[in-house]
C-alpha atoms as a PDB file:
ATOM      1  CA  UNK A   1      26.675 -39.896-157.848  1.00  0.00           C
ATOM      2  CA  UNK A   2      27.144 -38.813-161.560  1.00  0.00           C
ATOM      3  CA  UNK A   3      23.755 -37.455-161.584  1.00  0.00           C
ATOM      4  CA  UNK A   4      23.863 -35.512-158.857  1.00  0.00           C
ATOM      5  CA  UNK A   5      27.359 -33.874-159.638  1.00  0.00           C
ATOM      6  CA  UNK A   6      25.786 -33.203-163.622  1.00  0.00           C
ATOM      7  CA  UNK A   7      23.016 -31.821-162.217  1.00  0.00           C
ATOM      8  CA  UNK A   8      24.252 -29.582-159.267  1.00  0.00           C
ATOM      9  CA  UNK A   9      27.697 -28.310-162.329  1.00  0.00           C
ATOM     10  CA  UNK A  10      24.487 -27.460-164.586  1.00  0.00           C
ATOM     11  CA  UNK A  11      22.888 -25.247-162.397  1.00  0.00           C
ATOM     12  CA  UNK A  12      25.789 -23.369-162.080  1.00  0.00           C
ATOM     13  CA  UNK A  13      27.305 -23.293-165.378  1.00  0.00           C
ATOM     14  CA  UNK A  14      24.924 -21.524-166.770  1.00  0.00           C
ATOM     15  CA  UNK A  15      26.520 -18.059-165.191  1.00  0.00           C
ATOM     16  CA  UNK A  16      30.285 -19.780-165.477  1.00  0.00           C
ATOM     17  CA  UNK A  17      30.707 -22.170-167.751  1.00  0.00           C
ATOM     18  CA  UNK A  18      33.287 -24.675-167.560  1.00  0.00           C
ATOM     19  CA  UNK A  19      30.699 -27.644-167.207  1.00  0.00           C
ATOM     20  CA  UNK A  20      33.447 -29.646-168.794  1.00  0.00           C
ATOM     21  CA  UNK A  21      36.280 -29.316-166.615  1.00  0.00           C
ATOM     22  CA  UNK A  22      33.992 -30.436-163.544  1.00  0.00           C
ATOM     23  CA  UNK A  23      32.192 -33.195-165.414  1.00  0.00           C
ATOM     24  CA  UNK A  24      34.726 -35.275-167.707  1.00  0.00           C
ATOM     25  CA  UNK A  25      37.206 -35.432-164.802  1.00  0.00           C
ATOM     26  CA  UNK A  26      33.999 -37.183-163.173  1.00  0.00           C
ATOM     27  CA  UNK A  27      33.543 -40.029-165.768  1.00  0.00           C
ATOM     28  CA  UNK A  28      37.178 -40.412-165.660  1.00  0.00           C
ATOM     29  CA  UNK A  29      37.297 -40.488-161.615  1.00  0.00           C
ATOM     30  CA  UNK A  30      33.842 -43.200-162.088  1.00  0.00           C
ATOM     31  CA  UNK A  31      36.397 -45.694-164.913  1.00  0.00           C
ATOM     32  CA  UNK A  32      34.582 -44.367-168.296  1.00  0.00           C
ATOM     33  CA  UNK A  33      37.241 -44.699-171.455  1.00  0.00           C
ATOM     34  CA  UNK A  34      38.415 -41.295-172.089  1.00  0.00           C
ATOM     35  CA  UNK A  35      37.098 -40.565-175.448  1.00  0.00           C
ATOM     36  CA  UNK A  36      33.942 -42.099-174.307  1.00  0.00           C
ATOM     37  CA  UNK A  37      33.788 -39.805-171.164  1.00  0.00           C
ATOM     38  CA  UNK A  38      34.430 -36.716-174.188  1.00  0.00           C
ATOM     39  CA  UNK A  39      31.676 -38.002-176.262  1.00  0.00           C
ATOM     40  CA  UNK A  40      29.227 -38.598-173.589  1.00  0.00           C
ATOM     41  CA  UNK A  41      29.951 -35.481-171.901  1.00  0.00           C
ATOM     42  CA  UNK A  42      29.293 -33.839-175.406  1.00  0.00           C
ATOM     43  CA  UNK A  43      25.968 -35.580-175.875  1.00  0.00           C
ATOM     44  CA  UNK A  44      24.678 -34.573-172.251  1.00  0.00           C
ATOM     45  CA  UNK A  45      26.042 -30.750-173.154  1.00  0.00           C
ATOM     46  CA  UNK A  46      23.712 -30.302-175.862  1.00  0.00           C
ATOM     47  CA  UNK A  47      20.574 -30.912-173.814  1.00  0.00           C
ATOM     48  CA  UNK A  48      22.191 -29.073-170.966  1.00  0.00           C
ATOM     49  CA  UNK A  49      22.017 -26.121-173.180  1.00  0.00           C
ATOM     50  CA  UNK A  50      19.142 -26.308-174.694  1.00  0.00           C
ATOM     51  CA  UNK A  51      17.270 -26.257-171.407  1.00  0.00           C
ATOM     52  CA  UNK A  52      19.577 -23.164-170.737  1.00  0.00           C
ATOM     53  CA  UNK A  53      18.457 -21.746-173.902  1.00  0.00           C
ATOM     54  CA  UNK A  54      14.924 -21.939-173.895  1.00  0.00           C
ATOM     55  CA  UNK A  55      14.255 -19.350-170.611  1.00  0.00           C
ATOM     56  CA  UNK A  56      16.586 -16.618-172.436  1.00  0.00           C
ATOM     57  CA  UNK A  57      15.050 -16.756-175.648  1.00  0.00           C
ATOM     58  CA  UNK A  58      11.898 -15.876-173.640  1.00  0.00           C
ATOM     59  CA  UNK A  59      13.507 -13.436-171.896  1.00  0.00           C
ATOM     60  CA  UNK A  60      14.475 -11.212-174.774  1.00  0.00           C
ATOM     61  CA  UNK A  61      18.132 -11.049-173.732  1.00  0.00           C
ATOM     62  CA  UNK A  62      20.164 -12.487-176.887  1.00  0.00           C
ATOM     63  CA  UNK A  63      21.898 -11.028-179.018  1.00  0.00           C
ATOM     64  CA  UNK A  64      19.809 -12.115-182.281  1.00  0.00           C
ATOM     65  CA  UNK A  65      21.290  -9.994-184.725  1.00  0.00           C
ATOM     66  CA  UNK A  66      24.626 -12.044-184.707  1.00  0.00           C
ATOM     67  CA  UNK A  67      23.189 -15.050-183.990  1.00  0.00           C
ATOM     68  CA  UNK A  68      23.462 -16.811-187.612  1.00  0.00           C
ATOM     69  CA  UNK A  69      26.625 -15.557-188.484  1.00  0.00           C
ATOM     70  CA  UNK A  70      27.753 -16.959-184.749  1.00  0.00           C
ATOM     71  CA  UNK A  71      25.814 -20.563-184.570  1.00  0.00           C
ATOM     72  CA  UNK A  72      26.926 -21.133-189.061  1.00  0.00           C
ATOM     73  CA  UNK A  73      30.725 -20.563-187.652  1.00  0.00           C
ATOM     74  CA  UNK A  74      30.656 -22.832-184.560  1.00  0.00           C
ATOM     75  CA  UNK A  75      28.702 -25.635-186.480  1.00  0.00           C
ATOM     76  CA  UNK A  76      32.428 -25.479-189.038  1.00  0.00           C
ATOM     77  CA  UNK A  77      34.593 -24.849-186.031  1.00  0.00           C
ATOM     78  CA  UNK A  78      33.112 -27.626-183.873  1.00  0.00           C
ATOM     79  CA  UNK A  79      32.810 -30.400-186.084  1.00  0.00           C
ATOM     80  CA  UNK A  80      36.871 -29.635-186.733  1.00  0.00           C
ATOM     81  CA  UNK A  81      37.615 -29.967-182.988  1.00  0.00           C
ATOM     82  CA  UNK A  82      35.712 -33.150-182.576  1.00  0.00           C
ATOM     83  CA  UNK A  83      37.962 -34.850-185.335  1.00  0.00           C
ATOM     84  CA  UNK A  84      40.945 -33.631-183.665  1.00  0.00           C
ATOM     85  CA  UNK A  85      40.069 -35.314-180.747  1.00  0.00           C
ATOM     86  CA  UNK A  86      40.955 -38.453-182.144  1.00  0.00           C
ATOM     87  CA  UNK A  87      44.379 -37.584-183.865  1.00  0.00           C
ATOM     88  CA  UNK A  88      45.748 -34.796-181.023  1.00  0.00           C
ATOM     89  CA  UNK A  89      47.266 -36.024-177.942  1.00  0.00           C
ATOM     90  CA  UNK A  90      46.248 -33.999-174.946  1.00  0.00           C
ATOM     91  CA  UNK A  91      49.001 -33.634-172.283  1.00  0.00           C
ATOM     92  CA  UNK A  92      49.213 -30.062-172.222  1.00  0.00           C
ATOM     93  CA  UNK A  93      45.840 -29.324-172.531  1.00  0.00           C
ATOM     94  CA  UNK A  94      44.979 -29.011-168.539  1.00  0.00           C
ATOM     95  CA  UNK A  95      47.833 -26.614-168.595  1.00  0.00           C
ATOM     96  CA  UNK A  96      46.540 -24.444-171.446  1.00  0.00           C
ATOM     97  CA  UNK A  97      42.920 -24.568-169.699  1.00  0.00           C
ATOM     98  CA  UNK A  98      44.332 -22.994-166.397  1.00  0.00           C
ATOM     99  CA  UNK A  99      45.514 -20.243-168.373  1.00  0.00           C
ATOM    100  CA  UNK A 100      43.097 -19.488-170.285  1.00  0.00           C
ATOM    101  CA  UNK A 101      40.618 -19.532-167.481  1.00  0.00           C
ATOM    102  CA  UNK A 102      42.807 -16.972-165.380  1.00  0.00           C
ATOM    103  CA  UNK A 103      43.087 -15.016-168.927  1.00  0.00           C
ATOM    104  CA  UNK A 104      39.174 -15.128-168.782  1.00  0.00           C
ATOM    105  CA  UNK A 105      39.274 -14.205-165.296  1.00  0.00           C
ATOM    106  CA  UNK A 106      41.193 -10.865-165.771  1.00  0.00           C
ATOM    107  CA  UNK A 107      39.513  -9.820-168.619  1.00  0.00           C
ATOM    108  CA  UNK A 108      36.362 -10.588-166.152  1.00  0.00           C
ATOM    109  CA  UNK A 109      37.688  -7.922-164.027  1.00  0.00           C
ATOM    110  CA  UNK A 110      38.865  -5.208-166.061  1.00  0.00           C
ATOM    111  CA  UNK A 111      37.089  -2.365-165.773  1.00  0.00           C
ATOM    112  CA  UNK A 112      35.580  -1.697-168.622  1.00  0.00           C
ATOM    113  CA  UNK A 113      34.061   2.084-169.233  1.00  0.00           C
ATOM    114  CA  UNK A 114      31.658   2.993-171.998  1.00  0.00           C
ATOM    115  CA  UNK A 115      30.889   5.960-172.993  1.00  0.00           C
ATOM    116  CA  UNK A 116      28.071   7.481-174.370  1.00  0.00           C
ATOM    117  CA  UNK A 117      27.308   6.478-178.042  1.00  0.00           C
ATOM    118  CA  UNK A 118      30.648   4.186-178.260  1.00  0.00           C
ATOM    119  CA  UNK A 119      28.800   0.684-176.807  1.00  0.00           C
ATOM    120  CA  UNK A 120      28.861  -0.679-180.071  1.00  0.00           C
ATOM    121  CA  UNK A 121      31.971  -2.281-180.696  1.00  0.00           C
ATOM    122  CA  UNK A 122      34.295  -0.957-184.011  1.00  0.00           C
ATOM    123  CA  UNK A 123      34.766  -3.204-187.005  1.00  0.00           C
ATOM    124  CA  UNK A 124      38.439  -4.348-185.979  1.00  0.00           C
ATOM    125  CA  UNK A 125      36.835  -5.517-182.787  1.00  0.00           C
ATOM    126  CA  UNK A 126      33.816  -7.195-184.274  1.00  0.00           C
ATOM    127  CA  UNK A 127      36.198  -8.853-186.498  1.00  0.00           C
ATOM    128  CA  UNK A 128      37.900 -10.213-183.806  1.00  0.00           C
ATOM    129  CA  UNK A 129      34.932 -10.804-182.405  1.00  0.00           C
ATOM    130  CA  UNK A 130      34.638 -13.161-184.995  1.00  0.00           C
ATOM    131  CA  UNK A 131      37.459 -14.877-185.348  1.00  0.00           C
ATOM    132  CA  UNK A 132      37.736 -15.745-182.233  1.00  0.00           C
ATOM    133  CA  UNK A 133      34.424 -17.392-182.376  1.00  0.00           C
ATOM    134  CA  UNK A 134      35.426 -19.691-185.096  1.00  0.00           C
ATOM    135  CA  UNK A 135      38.892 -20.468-183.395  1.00  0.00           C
ATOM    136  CA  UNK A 136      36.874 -21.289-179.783  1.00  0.00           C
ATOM    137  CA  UNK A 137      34.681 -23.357-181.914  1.00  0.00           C
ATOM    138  CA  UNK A 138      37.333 -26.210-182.823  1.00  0.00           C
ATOM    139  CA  UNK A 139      38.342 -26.172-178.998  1.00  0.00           C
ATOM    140  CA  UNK A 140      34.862 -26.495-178.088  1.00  0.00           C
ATOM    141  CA  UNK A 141      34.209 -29.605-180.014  1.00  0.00           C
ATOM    142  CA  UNK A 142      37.640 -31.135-179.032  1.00  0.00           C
ATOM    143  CA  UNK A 143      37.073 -30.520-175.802  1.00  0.00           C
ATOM    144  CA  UNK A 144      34.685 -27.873-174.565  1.00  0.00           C
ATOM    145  CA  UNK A 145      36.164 -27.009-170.733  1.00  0.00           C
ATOM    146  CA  UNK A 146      36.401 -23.679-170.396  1.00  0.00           C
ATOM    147  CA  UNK A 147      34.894 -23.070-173.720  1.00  0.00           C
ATOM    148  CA  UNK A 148      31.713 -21.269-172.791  1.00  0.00           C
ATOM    149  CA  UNK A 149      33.549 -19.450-170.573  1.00  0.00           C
ATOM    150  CA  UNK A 150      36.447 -17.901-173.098  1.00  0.00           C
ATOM    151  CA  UNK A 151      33.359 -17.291-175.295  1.00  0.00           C
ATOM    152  CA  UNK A 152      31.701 -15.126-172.832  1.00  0.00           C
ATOM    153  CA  UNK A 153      34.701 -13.166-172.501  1.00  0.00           C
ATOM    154  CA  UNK A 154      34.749 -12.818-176.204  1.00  0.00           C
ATOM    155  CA  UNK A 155      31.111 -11.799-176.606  1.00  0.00           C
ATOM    156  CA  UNK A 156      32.072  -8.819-173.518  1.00  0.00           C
ATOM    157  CA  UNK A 157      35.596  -7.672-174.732  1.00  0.00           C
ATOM    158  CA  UNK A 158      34.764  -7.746-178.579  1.00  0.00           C
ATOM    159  CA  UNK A 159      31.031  -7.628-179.053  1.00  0.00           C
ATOM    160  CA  UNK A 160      30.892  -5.221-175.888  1.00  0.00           C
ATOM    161  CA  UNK A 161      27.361  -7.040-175.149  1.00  0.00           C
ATOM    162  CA  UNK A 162      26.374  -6.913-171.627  1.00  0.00           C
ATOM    163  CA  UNK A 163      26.832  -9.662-169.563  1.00  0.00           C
ATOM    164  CA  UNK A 164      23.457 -10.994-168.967  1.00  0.00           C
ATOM    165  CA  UNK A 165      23.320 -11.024-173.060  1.00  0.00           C
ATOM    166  CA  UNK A 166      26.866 -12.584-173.464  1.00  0.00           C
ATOM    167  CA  UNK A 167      26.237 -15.629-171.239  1.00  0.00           C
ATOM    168  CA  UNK A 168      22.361 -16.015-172.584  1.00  0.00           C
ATOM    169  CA  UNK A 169      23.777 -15.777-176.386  1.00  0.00           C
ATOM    170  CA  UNK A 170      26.764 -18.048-175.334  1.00  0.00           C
ATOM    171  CA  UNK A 171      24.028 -21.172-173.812  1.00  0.00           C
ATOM    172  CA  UNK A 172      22.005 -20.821-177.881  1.00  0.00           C
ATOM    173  CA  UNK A 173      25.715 -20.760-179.482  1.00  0.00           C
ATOM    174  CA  UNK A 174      27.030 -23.932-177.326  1.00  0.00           C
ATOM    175  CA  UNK A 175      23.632 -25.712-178.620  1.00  0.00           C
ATOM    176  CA  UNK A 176      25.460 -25.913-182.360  1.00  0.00           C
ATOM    177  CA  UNK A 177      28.834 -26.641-180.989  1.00  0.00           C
ATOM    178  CA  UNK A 178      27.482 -29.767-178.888  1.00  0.00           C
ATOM    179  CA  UNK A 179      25.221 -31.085-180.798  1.00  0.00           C
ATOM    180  CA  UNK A 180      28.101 -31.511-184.171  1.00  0.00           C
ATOM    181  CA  UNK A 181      30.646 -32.986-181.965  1.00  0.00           C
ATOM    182  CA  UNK A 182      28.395 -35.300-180.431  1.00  0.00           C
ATOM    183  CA  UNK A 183      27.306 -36.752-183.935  1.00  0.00           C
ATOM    184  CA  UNK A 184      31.026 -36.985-184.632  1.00  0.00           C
ATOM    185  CA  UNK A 185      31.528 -38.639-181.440  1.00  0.00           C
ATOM    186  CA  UNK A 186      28.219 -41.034-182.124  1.00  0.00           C
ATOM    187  CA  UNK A 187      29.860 -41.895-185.262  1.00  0.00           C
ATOM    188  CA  UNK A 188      32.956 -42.836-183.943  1.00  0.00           C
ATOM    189  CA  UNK A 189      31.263 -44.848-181.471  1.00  0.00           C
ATOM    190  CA  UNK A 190      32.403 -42.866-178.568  1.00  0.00           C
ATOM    191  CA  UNK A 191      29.180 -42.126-176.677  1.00  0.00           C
ATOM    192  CA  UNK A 192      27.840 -44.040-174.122  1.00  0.00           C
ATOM    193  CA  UNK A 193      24.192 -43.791-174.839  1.00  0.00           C
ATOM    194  CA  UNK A 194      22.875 -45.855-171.415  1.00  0.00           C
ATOM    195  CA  UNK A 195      24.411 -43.187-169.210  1.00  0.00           C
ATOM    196  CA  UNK A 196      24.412 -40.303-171.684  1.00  0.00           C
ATOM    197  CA  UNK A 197      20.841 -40.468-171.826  1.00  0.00           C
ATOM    198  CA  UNK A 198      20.490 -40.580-168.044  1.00  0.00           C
ATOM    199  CA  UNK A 199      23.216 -37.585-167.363  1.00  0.00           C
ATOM    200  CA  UNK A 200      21.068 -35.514-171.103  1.00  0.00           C
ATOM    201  CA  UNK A 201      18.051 -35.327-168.328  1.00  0.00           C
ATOM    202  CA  UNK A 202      19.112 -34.766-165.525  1.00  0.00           C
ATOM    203  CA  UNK A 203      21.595 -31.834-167.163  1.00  0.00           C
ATOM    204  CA  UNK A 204      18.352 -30.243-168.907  1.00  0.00           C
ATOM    205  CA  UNK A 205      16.813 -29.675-165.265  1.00  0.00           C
ATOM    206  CA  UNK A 206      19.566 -28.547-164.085  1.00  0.00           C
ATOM    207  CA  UNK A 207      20.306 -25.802-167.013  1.00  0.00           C
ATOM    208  CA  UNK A 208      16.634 -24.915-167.017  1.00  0.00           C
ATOM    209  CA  UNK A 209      16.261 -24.360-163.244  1.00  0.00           C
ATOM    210  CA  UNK A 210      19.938 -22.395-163.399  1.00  0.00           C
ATOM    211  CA  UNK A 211      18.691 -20.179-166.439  1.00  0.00           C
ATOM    212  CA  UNK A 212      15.609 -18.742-164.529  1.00  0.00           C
ATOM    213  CA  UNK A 213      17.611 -17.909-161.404  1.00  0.00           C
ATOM    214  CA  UNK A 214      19.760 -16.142-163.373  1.00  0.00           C
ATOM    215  CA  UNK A 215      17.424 -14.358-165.274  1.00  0.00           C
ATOM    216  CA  UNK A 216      16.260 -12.709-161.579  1.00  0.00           C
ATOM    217  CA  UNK A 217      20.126 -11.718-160.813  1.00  0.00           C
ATOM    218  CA  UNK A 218      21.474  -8.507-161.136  1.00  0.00           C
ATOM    219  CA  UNK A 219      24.389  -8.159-163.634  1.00  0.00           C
ATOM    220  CA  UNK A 220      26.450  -7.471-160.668  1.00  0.00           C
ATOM    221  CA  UNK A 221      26.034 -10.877-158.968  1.00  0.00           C
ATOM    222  CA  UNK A 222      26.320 -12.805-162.122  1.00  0.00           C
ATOM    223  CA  UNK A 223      29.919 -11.152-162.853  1.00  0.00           C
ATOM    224  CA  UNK A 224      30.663 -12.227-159.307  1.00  0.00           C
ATOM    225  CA  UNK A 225      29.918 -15.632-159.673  1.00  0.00           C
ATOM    226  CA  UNK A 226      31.196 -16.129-162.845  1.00  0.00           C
ATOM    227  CA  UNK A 227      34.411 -14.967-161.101  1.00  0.00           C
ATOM    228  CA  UNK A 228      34.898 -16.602-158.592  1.00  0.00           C
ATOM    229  CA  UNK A 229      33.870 -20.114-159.904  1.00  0.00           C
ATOM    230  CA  UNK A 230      36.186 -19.513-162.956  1.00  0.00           C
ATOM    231  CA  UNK A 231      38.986 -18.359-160.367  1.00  0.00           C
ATOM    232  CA  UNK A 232      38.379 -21.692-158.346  1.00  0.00           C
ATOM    233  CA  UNK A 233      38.264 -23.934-161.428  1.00  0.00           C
ATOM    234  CA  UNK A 234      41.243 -23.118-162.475  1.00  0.00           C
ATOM    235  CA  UNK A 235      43.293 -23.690-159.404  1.00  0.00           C
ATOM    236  CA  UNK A 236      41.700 -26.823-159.066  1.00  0.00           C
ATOM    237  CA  UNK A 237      43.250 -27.347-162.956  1.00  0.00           C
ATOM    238  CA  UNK A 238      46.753 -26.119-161.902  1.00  0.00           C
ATOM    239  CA  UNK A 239      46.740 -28.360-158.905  1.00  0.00           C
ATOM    240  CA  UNK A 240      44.771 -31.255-159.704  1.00  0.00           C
ATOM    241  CA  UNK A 241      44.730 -31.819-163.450  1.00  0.00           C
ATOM    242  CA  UNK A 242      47.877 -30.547-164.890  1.00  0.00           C
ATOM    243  CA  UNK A 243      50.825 -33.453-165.572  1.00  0.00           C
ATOM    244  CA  UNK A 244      53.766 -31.271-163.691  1.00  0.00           C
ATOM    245  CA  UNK A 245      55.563 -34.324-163.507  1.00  0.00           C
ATOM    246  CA  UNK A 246      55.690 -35.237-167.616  1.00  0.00           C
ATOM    247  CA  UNK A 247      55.844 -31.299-167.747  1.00  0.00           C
ATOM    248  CA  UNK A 248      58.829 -30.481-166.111  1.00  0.00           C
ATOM    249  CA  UNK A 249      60.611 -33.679-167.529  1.00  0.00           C
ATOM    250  CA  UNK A 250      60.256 -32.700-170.787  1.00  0.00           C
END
């Protein structure tokens, strides 16, 4: 059942993101610890986007100029989140998901007009272009639900990169970020290797066969998925996931 849920979230994710908040929930729901479901779910990430990864940079679509800068801070940012993991608790964080992904979701839709000869984004924007990169970094090594998909809406309102180029350069950049919190995690002994192993395949097929169909959408139809999936995913967090109950008694 795990396998087929990794693999049929991986397809997907490769538009939305949000593999996370689909497939930690899962461990949880099947009785893995939770820092064990984190660290698992980290290691089976990084292959998951490296089969992701591999059609684009065939395709020519990333953006490879910022790539370095990009990939040096989300190795820094992501090896901070992992550590927090383990000194943080994490009540409020379904509730701070939700909003981010319905913050994601409206800067989705905004309508966003370029004009001629002003694509390239300004230096306060690249700026915050970057920080933002570095901050989304430590929350995608604590956690990483949602995280590919705030990044994505970085990489379109900062970097103005289209959005076939924002979620390809997103898949190379979440390589770096899973792959530092899963040695973190390894080294904390919170990875199930057994079933990491078995979910680390199955996720790569999954990524690899998502990445090609995507490649052969329009941009239109990508935004539209992205949408709506983020849009459901975060209802689901609202209703399902966030602790009303502790919440409100607080």
């Amino acid at each position: 059942m795990l396998s087929l849920i990794f693999f049929a979230t991986s397809v997907i994710s490769v538009v939305t993101g949000a593999t996370s908040l689909i497939t930690v929930p899962a461990l949880l729901a099947f009785g893995v610890p939770p820092t064990t479901a984190l660290g698992t779910n980290m290691l089976a990430l990084t292959t998951m986007s490296v089969g992701a990864s591999v059609p684009f940079l065939q395709g020519g679509v990333l953006d490879r100029p910022r790539l370095p800068l990009l990939v040096g801070l989300t190795f820094t940012g992501s090896g901070m989140g992992a550590l927090l993991v383990f000194a943080v608790p994490q009540t409020w964080l379904p509730l701070i998901i939700a909003g981010a992904m319905l913050l994601v979701t409206g800067v989705v839709l905004w309508p966003q007009r370029q004009r001629p000869g002003a694509a390239a984004p300004g230096r306060t924007h690249a700026f915050l272009g970057t920080v933002l990169t570095l901050l989304l970094a430590v929350y995608g090594g604590f956690f990483s639900g949602g995280y590919v998909t705030l990044l994505t809406a970085v990489f379109l309102a900062a970097f103005r990169m289209p959005f076939l180029r924002a979620v390809a350069t997103t898949k190379v950049i979440n390589v770096a970020s899973s792959l530092v919190a899963t040695v973190i995690f390894a080294l904390k002994g919170a990875v199930d290797w057994r079933l990491g192993l078995v979910l680390s395949a199955v996720m790569y097929a999954g990524a690899t066969l998502g990445a090609h169909w995507t490649l052969r959408l329009n941009e239109q139809w990508i935004r539209r998925l992205f949408v709506t999936t983020v849009l459901l995913l975060a209802i689901k967090t609202l209703v399902v996931d966030v602790p009303w109950q502790f919440i409100l008694s607080r």
